[in-house]
C-alpha atoms as a PDB file:
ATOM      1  CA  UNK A   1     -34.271  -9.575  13.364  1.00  0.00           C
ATOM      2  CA  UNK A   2     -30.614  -9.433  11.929  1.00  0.00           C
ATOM      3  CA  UNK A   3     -30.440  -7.495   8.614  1.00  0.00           C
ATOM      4  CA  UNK A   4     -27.345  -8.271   7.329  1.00  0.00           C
ATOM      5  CA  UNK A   5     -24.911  -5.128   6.840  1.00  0.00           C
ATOM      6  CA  UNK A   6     -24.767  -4.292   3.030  1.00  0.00           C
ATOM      7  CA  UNK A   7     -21.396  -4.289   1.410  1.00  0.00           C
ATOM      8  CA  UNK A   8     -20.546  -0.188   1.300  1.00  0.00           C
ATOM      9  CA  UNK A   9     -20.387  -0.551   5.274  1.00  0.00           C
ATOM     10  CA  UNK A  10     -18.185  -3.741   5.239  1.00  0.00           C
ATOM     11  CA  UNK A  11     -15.828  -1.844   2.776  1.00  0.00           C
ATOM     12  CA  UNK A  12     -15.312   0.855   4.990  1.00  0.00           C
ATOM     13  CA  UNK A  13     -15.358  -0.748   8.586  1.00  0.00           C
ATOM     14  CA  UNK A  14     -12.805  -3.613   6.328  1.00  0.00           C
ATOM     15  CA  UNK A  15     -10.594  -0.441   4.831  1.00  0.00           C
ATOM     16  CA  UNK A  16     -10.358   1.497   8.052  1.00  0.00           C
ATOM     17  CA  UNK A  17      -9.119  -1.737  10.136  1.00  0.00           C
ATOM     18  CA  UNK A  18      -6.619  -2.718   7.546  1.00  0.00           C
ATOM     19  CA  UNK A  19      -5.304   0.977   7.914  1.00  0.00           C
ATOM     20  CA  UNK A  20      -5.550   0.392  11.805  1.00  0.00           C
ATOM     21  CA  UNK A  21      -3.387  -2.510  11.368  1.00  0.00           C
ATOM     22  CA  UNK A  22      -0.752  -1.648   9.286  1.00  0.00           C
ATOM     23  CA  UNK A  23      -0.070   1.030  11.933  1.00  0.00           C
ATOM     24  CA  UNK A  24       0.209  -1.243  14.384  1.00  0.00           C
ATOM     25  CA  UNK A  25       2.431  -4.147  12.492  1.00  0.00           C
ATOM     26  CA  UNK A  26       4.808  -1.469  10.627  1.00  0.00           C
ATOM     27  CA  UNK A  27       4.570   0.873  13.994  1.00  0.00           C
ATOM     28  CA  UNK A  28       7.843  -0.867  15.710  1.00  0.00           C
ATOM     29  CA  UNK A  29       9.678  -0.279  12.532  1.00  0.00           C
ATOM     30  CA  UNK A  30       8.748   3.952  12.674  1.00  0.00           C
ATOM     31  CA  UNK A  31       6.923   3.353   9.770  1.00  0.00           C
ATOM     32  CA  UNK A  32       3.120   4.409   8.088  1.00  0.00           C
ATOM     33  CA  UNK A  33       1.784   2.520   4.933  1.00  0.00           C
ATOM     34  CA  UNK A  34       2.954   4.998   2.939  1.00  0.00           C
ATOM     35  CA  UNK A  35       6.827   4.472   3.623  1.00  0.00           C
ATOM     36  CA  UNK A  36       5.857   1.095   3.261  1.00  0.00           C
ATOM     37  CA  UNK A  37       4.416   1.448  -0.012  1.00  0.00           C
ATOM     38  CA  UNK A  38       7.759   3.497  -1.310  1.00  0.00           C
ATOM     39  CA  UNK A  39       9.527   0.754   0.081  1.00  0.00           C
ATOM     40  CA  UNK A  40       7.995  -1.999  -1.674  1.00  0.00           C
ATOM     41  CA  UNK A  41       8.250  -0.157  -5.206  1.00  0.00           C
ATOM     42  CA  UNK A  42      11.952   0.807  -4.926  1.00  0.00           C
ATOM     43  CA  UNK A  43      12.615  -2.753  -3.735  1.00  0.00           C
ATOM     44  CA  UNK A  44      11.252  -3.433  -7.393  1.00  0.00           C
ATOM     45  CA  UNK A  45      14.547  -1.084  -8.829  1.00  0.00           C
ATOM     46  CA  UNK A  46      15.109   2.804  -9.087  1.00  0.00           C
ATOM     47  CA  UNK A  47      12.033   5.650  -9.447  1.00  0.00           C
ATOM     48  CA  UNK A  48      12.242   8.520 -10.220  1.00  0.00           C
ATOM     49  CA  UNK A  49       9.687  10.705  -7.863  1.00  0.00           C
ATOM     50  CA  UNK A  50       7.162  11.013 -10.902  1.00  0.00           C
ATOM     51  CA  UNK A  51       7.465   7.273 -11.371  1.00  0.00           C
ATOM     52  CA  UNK A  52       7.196   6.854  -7.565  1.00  0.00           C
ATOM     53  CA  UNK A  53       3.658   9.503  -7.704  1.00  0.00           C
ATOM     54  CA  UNK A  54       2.080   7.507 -10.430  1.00  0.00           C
ATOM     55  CA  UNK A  55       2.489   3.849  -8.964  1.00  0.00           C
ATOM     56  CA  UNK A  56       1.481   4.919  -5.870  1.00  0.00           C
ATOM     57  CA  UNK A  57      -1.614   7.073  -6.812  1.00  0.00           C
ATOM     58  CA  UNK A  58      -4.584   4.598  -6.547  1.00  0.00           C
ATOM     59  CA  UNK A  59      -3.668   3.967  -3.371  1.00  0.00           C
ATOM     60  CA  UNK A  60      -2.851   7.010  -2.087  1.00  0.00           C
ATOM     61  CA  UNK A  61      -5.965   9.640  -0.744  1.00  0.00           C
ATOM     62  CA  UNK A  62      -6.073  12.959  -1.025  1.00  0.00           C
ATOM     63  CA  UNK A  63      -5.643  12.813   2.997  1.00  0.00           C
ATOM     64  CA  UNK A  64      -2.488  11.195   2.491  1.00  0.00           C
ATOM     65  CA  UNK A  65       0.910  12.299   3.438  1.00  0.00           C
ATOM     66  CA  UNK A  66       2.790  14.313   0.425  1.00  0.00           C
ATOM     67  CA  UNK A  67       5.472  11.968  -0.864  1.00  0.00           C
ATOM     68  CA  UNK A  68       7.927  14.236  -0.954  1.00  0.00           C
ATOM     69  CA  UNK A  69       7.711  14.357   3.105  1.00  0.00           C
ATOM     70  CA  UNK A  70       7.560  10.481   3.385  1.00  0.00           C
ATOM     71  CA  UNK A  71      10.656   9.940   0.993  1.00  0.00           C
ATOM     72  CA  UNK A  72      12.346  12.465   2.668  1.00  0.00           C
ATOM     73  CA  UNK A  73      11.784  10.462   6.201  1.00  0.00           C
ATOM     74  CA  UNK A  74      13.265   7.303   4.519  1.00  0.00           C
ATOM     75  CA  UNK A  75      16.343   9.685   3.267  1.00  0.00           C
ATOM     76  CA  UNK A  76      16.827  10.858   6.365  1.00  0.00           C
ATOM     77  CA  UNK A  77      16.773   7.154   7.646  1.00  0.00           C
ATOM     78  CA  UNK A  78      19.378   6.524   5.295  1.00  0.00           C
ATOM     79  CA  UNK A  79      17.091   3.877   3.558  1.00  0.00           C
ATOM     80  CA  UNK A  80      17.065   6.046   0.387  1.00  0.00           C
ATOM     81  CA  UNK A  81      19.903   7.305  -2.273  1.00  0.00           C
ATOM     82  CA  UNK A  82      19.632   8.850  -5.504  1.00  0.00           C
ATOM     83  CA  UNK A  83      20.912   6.707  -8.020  1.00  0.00           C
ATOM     84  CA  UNK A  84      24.090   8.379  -9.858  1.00  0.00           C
ATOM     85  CA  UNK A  85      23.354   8.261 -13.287  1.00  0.00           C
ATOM     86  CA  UNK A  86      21.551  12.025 -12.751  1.00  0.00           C
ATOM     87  CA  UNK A  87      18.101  10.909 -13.362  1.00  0.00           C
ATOM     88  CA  UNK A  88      16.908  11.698 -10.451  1.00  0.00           C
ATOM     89  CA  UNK A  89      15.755   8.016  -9.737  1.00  0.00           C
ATOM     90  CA  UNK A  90      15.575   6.753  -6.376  1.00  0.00           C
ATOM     91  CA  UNK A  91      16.708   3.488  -4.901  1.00  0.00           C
ATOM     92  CA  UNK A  92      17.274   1.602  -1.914  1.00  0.00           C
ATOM     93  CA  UNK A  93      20.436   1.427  -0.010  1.00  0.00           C
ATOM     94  CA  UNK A  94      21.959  -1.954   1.983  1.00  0.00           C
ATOM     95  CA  UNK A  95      19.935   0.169   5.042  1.00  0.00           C
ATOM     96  CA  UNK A  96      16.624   0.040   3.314  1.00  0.00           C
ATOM     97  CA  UNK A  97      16.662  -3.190   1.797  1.00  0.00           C
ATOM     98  CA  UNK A  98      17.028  -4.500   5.168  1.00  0.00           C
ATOM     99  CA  UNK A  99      14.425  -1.799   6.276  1.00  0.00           C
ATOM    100  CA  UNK A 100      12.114  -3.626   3.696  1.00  0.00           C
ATOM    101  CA  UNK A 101      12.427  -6.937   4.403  1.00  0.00           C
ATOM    102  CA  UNK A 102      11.564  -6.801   8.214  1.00  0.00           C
ATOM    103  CA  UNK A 103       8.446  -4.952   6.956  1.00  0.00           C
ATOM    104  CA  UNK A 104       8.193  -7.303   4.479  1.00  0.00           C
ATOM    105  CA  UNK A 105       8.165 -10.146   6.961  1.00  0.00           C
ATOM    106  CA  UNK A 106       5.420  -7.696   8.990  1.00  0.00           C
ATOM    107  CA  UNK A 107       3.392  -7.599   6.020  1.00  0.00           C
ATOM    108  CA  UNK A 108       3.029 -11.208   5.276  1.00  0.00           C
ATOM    109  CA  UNK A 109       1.819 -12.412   8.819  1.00  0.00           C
ATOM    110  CA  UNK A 110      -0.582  -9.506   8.889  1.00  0.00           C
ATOM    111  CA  UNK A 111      -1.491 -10.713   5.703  1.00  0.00           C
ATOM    112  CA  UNK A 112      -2.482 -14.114   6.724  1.00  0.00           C
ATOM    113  CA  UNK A 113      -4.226 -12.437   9.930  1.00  0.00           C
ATOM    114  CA  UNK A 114      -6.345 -10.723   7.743  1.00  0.00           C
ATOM    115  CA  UNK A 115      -6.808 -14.216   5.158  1.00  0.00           C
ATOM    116  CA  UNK A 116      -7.194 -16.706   7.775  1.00  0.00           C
ATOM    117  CA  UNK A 117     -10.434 -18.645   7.222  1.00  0.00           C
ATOM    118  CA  UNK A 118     -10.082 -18.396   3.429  1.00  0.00           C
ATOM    119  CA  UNK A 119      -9.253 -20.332   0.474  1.00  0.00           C
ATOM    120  CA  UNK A 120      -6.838 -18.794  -2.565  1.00  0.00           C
ATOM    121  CA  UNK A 121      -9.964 -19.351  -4.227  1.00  0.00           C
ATOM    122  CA  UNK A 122     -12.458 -17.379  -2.245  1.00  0.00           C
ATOM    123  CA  UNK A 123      -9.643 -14.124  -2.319  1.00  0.00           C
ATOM    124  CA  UNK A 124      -9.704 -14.667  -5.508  1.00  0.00           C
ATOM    125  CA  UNK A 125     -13.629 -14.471  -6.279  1.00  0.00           C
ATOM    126  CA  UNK A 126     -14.060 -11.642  -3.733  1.00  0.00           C
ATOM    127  CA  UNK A 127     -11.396  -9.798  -5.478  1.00  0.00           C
ATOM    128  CA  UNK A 128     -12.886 -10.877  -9.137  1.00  0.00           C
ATOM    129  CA  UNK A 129     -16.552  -9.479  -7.654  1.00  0.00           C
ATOM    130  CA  UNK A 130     -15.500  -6.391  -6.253  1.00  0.00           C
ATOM    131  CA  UNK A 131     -13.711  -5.537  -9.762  1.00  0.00           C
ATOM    132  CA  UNK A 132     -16.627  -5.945 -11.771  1.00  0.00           C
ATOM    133  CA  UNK A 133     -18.601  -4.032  -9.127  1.00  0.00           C
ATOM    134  CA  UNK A 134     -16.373  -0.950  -9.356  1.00  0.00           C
ATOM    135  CA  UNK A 135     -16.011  -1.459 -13.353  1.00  0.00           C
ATOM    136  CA  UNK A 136     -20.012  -1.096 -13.515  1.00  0.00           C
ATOM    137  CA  UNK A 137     -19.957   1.807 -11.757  1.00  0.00           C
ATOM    138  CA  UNK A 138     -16.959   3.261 -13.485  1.00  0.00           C
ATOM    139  CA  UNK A 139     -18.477   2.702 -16.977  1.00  0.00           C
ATOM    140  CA  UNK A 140     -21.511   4.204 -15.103  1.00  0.00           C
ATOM    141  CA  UNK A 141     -20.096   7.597 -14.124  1.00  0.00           C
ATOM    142  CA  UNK A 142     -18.312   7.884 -17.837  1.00  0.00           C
ATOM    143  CA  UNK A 143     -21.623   7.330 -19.668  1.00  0.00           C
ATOM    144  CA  UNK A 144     -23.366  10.393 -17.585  1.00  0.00           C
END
């Protein structure tokens, strides 16, 4: 008899193949998920590092690179300035907007890899379902 697999081992066997295959679609770029991440922020306008830290921390683990190595890489790429206003904010250059967009254009086909077979509507639901799952447990832990 099959007993189906209950969901806490489908969100880890789903979490560490999406991590597998990121490496591999941002891999011929020299990139992780994490530069991608920066990437994808500063393509939304300057951050400061702060700003950078506290978009970026729910999906950052503690396992995770330190951000001040990974935006260091993309400086060193040249895919990164400091805006000149003093604030400390960072931004893209020509270099990583480009940067971006191939991943970008990575991103999106992995994207409908991992969505093929599925409706808008069924993402949606899954995605509606797993909220209120985490939200229960959430109000959960606070009430202890």
């Amino acid at each position: 008899m099959n007993t189906p697999r209950p969901i806490g081992y489908w969100l880890k066997h789903l979490h560490e193949l999406l991590e597998r295959q990121l490496e591999v679609t941002l891999a011929g770029l020299g990139l992780g998920r994490r530069h991608w991440q920066i990437l994808n922020t500063l393509d939304g306008g300057a951050r400061t590092p702060a700003e950078l830290r506290a978009a970026l921390a729910p999906f950052w683990s503690a396992d995770a690179p330190a951000l001040d190595a990974v935006l260091a890489r993309l400086a060193e790429l040249g895919w990164t300035r400091r805006a000149g206003d003093g604030s400390g904010a960072l931004l893209l250059t020509g270099a990583g907007r480009a940067a971006h967009q191939e991943a970008a254009a990575r991103i999106a086909e992995t994207r409908a890899l991992v969505l093929a077979g599925l409706t808008p509507e069924q993402y949606g639901e899954t995605v509606r379902v797993l909220s209120v799952m985490a939200g229960n447990v959430e109000a959960a832990l606070a009430g202890r």
